[in-house]
PDB file of N, CA and C in Angstrom:
ATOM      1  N   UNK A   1     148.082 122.027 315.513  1.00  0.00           N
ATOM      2  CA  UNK A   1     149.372 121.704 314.945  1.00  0.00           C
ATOM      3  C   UNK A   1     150.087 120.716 315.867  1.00  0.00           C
ATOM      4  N   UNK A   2     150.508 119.867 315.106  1.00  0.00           N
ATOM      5  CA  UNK A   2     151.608 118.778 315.881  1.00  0.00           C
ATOM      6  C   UNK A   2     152.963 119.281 315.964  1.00  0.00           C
ATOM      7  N   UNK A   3     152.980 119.529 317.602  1.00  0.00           N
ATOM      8  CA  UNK A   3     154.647 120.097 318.143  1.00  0.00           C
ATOM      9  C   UNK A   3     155.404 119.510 317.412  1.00  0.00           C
ATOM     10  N   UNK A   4     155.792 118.523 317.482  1.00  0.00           N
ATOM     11  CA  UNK A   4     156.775 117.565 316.801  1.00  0.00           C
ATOM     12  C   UNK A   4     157.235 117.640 315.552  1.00  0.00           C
ATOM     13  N   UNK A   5     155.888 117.544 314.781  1.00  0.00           N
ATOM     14  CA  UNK A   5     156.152 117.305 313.382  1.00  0.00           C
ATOM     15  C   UNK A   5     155.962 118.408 312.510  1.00  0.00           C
ATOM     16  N   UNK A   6     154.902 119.706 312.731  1.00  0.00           N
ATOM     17  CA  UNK A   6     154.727 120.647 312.368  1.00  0.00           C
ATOM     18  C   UNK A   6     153.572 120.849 311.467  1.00  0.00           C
ATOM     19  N   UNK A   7     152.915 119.511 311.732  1.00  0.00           N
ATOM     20  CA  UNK A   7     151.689 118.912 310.725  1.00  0.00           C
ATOM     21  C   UNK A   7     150.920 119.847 311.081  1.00  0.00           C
ATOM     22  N   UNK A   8     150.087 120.632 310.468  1.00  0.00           N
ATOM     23  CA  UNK A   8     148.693 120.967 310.511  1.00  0.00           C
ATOM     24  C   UNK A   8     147.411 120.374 310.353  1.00  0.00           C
ATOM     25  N   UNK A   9     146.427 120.402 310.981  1.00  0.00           N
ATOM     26  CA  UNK A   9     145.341 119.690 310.902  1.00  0.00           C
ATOM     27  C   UNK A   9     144.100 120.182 311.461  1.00  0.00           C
ATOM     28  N   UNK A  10     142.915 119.971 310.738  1.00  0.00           N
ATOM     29  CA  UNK A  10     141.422 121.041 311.756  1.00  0.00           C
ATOM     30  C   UNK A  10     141.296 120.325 313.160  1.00  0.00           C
ATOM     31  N   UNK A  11     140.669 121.483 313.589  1.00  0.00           N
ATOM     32  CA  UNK A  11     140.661 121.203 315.016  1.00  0.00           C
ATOM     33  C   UNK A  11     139.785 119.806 315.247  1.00  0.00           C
ATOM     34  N   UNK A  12     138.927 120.013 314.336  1.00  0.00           N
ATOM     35  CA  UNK A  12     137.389 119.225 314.325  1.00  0.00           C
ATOM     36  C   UNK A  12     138.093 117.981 313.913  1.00  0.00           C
ATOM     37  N   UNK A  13     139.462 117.657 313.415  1.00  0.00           N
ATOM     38  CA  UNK A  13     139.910 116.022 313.630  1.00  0.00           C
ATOM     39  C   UNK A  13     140.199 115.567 314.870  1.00  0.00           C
ATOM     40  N   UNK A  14     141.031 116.569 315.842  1.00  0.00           N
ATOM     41  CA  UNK A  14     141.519 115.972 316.917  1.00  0.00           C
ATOM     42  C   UNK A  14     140.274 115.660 317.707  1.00  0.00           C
ATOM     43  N   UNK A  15     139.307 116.521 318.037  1.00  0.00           N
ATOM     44  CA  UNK A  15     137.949 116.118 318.511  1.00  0.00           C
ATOM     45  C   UNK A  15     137.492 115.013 318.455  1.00  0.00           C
ATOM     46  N   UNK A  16     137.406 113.908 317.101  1.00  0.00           N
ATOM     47  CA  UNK A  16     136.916 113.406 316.930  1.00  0.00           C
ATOM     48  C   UNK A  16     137.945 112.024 316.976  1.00  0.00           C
ATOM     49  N   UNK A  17     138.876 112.136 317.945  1.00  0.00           N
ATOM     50  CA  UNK A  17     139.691 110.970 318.246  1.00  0.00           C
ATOM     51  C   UNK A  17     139.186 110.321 319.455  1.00  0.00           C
ATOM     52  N   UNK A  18     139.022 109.394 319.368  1.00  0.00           N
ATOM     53  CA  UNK A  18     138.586 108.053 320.764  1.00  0.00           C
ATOM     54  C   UNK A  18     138.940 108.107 322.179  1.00  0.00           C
ATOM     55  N   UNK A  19     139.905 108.895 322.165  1.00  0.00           N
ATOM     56  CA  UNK A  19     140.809 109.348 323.668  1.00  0.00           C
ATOM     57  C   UNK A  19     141.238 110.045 323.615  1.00  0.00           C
ATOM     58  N   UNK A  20     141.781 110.685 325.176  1.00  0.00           N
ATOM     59  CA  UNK A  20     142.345 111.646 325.518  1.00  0.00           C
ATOM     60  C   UNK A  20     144.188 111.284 325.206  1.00  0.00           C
ATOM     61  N   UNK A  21     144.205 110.099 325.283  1.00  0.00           N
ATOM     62  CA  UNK A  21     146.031 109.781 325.037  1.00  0.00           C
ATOM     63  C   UNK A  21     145.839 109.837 322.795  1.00  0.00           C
ATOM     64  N   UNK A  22     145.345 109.582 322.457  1.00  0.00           N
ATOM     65  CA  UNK A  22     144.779 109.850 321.290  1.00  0.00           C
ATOM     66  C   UNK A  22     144.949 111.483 320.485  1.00  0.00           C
ATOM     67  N   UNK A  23     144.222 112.254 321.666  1.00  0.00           N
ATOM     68  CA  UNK A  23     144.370 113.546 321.057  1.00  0.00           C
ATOM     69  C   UNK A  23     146.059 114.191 321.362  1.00  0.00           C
ATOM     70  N   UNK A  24     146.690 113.640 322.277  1.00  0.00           N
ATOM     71  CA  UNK A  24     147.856 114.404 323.084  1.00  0.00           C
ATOM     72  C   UNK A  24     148.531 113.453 322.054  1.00  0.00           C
ATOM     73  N   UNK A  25     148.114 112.718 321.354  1.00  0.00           N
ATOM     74  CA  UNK A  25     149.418 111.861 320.324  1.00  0.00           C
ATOM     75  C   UNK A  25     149.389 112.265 319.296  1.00  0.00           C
ATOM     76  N   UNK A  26     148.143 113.271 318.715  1.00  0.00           N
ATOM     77  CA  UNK A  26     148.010 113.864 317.252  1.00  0.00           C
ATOM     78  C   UNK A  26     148.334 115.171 317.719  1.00  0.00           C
ATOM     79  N   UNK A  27     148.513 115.644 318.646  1.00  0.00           N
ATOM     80  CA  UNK A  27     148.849 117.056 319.178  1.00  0.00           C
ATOM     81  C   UNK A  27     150.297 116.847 319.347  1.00  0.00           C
ATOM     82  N   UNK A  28     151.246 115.816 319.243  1.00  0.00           N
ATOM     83  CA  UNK A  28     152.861 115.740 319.785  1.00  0.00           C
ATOM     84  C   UNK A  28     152.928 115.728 321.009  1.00  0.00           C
ATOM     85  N   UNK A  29     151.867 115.434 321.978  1.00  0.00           N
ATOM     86  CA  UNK A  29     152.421 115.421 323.415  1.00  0.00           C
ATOM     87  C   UNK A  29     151.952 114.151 324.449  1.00  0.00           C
ATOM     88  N   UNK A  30     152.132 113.174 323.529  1.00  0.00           N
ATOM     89  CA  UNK A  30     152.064 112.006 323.784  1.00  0.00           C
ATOM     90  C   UNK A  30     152.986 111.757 325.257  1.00  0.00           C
ATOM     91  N   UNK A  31     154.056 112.128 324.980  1.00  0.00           N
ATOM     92  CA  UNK A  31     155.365 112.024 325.626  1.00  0.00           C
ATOM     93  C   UNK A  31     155.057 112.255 327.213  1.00  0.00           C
ATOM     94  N   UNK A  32     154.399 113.194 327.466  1.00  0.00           N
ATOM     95  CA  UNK A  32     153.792 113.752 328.952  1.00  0.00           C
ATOM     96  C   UNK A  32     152.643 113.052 329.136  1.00  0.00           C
ATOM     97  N   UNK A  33     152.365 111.756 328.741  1.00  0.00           N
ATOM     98  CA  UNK A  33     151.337 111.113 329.098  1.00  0.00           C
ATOM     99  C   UNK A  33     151.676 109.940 329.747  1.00  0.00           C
ATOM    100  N   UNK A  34     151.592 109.660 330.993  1.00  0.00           N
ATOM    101  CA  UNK A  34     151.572 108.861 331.854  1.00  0.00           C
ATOM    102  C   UNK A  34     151.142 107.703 331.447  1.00  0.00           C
ATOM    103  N   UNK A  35     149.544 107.354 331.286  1.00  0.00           N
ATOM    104  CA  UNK A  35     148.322 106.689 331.393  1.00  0.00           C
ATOM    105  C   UNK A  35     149.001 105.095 330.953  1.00  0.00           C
ATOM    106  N   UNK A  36     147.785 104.164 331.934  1.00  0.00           N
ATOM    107  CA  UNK A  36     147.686 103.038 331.311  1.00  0.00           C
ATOM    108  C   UNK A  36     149.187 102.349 330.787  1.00  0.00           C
ATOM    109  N   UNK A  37     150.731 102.904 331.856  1.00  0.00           N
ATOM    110  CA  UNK A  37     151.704 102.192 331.943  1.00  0.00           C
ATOM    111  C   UNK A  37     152.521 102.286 330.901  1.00  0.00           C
ATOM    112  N   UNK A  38     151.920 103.361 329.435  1.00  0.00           N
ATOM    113  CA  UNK A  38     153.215 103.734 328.660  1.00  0.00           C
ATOM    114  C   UNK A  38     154.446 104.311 329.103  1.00  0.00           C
ATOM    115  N   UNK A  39     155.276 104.224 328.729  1.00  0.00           N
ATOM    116  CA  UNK A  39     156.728 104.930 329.069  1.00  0.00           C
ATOM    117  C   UNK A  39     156.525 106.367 328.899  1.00  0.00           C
ATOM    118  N   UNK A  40     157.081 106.968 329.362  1.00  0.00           N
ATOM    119  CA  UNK A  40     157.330 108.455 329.254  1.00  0.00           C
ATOM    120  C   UNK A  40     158.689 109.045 328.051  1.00  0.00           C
ATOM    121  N   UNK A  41     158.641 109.875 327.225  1.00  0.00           N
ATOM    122  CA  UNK A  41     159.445 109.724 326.556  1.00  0.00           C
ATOM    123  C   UNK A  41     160.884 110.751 327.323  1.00  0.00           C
ATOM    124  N   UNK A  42     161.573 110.500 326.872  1.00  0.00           N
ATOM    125  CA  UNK A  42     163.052 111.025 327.403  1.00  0.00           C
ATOM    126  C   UNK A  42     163.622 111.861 326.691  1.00  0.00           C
ATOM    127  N   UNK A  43     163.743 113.171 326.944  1.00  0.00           N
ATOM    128  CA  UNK A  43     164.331 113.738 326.132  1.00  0.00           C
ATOM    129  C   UNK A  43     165.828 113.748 325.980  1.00  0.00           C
ATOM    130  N   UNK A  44     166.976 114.095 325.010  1.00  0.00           N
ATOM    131  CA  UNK A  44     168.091 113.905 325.015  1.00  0.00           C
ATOM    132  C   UNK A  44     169.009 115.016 324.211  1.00  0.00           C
ATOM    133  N   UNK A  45     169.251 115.863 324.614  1.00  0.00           N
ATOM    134  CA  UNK A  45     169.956 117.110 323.729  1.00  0.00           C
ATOM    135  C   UNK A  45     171.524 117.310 324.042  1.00  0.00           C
ATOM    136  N   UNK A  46     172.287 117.860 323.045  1.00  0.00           N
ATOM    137  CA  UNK A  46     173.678 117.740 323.053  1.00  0.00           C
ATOM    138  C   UNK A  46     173.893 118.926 322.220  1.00  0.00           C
ATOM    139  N   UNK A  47     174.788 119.840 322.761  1.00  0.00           N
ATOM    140  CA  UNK A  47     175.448 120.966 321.280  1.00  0.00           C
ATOM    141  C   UNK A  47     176.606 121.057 320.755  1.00  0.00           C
ATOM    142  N   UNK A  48     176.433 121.473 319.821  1.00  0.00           N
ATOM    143  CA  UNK A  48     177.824 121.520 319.245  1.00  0.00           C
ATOM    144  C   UNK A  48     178.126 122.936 318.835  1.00  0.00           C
ATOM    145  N   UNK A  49     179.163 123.600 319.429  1.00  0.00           N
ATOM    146  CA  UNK A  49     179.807 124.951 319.404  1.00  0.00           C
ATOM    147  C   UNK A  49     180.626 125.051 318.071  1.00  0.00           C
ATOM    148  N   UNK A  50     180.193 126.441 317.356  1.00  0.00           N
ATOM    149  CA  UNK A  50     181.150 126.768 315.886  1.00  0.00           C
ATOM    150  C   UNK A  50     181.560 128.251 316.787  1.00  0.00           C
ATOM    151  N   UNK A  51     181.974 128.538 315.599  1.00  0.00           N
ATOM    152  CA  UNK A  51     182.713 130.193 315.826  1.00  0.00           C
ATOM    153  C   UNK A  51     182.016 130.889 314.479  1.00  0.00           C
ATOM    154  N   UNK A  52     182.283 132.010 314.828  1.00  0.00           N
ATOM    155  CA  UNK A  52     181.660 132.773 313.419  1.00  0.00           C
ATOM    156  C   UNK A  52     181.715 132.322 312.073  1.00  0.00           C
ATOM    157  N   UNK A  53     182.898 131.416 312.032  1.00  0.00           N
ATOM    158  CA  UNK A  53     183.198 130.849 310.688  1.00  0.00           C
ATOM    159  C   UNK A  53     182.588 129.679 309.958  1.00  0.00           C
ATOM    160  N   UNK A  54     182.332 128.845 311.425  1.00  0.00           N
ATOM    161  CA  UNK A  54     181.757 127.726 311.354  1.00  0.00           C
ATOM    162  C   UNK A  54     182.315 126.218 311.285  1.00  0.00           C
ATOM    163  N   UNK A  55     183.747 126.909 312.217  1.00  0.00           N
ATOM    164  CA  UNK A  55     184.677 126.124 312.385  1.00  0.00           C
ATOM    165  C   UNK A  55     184.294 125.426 314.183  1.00  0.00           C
ATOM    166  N   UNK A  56     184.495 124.538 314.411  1.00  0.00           N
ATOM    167  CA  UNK A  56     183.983 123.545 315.817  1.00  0.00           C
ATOM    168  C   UNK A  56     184.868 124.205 316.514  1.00  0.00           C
ATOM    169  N   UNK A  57     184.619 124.294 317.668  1.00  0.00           N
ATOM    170  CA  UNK A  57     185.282 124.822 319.154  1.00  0.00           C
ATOM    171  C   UNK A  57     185.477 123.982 319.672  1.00  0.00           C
ATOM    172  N   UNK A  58     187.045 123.294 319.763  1.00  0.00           N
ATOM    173  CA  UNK A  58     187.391 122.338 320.455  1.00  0.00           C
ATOM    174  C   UNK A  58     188.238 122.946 321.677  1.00  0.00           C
ATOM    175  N   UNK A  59     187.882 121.760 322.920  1.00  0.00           N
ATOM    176  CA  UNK A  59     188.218 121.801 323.982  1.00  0.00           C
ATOM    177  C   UNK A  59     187.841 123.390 324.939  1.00  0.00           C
ATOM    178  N   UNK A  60     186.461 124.042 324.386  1.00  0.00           N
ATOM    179  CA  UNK A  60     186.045 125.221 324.717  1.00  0.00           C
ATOM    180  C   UNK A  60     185.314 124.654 325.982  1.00  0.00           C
ATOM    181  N   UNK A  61     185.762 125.335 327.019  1.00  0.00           N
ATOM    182  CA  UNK A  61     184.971 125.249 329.025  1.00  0.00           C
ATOM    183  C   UNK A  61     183.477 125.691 328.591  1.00  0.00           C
ATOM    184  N   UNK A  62     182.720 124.692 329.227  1.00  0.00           N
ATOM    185  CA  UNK A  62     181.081 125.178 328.536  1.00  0.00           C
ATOM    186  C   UNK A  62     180.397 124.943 330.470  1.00  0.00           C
ATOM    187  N   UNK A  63     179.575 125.822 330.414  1.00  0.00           N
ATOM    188  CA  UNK A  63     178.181 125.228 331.378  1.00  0.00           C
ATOM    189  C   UNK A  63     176.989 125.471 330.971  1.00  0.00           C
ATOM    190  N   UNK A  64     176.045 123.903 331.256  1.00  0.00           N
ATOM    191  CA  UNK A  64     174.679 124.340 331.099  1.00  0.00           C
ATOM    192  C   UNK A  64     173.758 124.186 331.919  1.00  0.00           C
ATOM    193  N   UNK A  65     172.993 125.480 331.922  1.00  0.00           N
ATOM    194  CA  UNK A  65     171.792 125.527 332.649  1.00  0.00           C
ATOM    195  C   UNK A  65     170.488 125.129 332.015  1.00  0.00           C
ATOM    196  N   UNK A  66     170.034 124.147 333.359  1.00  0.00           N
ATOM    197  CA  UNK A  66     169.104 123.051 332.536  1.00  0.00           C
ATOM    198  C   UNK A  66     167.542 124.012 333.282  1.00  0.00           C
ATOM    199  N   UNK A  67     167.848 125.087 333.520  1.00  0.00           N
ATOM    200  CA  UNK A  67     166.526 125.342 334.045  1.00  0.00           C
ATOM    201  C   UNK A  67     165.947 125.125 335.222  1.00  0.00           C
ATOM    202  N   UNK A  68     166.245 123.858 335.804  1.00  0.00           N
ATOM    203  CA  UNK A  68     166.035 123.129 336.880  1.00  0.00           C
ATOM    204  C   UNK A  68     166.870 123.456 338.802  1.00  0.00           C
ATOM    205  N   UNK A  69     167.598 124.454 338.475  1.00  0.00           N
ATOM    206  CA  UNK A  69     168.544 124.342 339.580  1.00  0.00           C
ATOM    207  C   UNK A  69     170.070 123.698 339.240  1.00  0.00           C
ATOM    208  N   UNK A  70     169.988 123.093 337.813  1.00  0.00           N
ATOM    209  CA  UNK A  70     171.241 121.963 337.891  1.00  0.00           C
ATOM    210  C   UNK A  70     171.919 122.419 336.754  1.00  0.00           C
ATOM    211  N   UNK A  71     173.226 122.297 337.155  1.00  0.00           N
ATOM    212  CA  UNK A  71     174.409 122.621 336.213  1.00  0.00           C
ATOM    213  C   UNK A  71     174.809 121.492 335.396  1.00  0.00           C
ATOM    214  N   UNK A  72     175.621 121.548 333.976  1.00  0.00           N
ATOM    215  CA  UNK A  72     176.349 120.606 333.495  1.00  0.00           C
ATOM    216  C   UNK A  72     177.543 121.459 332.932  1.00  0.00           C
ATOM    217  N   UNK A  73     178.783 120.603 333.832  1.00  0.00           N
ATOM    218  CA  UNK A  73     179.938 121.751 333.058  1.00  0.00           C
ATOM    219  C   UNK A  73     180.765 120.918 332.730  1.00  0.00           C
ATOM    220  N   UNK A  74     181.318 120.899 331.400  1.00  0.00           N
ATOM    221  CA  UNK A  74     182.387 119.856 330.771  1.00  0.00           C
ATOM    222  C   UNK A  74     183.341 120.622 329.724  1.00  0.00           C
ATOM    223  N   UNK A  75     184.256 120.470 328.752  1.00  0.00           N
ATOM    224  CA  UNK A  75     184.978 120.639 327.751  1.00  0.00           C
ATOM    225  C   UNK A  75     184.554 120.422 326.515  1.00  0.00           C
ATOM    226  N   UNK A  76     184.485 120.638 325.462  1.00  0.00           N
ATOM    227  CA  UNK A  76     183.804 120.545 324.553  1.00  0.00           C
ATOM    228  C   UNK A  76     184.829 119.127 324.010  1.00  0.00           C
ATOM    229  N   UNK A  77     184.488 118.248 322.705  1.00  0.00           N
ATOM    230  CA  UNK A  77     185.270 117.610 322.364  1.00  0.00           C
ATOM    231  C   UNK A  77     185.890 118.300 321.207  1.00  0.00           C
ATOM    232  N   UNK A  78     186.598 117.106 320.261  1.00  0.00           N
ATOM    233  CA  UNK A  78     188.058 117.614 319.161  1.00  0.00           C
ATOM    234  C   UNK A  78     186.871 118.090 318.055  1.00  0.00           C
ATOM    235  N   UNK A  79     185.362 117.710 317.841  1.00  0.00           N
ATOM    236  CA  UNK A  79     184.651 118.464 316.926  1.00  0.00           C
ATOM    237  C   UNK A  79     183.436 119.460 317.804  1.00  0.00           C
ATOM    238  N   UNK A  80     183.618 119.731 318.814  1.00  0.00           N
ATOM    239  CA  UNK A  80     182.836 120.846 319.242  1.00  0.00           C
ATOM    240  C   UNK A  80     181.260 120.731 319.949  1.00  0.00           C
ATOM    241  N   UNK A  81     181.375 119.267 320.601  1.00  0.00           N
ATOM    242  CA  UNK A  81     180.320 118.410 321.343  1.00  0.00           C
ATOM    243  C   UNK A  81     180.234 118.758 322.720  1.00  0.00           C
ATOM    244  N   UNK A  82     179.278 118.889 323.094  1.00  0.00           N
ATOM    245  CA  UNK A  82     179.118 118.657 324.728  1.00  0.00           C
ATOM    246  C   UNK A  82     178.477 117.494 324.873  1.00  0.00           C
ATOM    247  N   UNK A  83     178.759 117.313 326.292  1.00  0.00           N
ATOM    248  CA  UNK A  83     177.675 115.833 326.812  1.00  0.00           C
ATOM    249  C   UNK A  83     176.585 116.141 326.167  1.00  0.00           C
ATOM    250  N   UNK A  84     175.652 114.911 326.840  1.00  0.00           N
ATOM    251  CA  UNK A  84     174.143 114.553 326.653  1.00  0.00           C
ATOM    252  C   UNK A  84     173.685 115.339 327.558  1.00  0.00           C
ATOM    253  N   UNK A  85     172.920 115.629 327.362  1.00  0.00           N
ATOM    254  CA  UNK A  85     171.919 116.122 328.651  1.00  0.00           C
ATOM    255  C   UNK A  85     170.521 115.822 328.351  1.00  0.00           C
ATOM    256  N   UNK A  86     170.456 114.706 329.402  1.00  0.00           N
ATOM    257  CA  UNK A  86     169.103 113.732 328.639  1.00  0.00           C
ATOM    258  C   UNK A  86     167.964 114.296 330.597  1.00  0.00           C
ATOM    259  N   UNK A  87     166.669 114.245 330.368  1.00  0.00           N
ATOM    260  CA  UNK A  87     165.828 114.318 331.068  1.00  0.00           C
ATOM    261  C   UNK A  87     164.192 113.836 330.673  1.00  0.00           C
ATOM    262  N   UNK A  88     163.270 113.643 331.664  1.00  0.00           N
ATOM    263  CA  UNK A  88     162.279 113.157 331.652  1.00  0.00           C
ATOM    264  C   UNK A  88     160.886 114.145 331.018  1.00  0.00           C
ATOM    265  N   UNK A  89     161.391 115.458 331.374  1.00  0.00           N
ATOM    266  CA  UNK A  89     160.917 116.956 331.170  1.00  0.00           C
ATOM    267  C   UNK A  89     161.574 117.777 330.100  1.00  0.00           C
ATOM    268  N   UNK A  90     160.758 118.201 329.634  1.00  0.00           N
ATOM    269  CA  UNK A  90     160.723 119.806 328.536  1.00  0.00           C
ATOM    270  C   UNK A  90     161.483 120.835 329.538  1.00  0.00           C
ATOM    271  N   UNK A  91     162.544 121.058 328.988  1.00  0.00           N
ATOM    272  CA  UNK A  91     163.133 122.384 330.148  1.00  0.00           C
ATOM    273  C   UNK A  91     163.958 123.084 328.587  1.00  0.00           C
ATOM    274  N   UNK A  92     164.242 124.203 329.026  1.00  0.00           N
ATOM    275  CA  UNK A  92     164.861 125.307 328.454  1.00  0.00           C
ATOM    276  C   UNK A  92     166.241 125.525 328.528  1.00  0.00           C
ATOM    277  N   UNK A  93     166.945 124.894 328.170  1.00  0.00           N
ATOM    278  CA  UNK A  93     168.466 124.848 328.105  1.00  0.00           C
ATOM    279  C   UNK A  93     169.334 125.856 327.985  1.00  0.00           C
ATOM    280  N   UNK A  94     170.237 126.376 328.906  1.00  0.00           N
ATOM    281  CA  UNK A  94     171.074 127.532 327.975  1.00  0.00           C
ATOM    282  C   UNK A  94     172.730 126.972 328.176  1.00  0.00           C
ATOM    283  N   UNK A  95     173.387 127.451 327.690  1.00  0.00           N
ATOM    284  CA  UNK A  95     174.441 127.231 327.469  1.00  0.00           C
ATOM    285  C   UNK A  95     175.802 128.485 327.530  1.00  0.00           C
ATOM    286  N   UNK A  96     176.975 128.087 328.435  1.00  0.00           N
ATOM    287  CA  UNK A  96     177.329 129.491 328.771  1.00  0.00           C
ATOM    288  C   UNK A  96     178.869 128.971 328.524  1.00  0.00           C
ATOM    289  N   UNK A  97     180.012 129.833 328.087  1.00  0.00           N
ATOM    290  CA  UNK A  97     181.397 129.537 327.409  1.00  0.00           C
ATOM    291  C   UNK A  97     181.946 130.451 328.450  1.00  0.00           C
ATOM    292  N   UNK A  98     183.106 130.334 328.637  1.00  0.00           N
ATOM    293  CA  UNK A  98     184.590 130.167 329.452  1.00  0.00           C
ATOM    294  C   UNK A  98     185.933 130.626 328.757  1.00  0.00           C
TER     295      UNK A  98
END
């Protein structure tokens, strides 16, 4: 199955792809492939806070833990946004209110 897209496909196709950057690109994990001077892809995630109702949480104190050791702590905006939190790596995000 392709992470990404959610495609299914027999195993016995990816096998039969020409390369190893080949199979990690029909598998969705192109992105963690170094090789031969492609770019690395960047990941970029942002949330947006509701309330039970499903009304935006503006100006709500947020921090996030990126997994890494590193904090991001900001205000939410007037529709219920946090920053970007863009990185080079797959990490596990959590998010904590104030």
């Amino acid at each position: 199955m392709n992470v990404e897209t959610g495609e299914f496909f027999p195993f016995e196709r990816v096998r039969k792809l020409k390369s190893g950057y080949a199979m990690a690109e029909a598998l969705g994990y192109e992105w963690a492939c170094n090789c031969r001077g492609r770019p690395q892809k960047r990941f970029d995630e942002q949330f947006r806070l509701k309330d039970r109702n499903g009304r935006a949480l503006a100006n709500v104190r947020y921090r996030i833990d990126t997994g890494e050791g590193k904090f991001i702590t900001g205000t939410t905006d007037a529709v219920g946004r946090t920053l970007h939190v863009r990185s080079y790596v797959a990490s596990g995000l959590k998010i904590y209110t104030s």
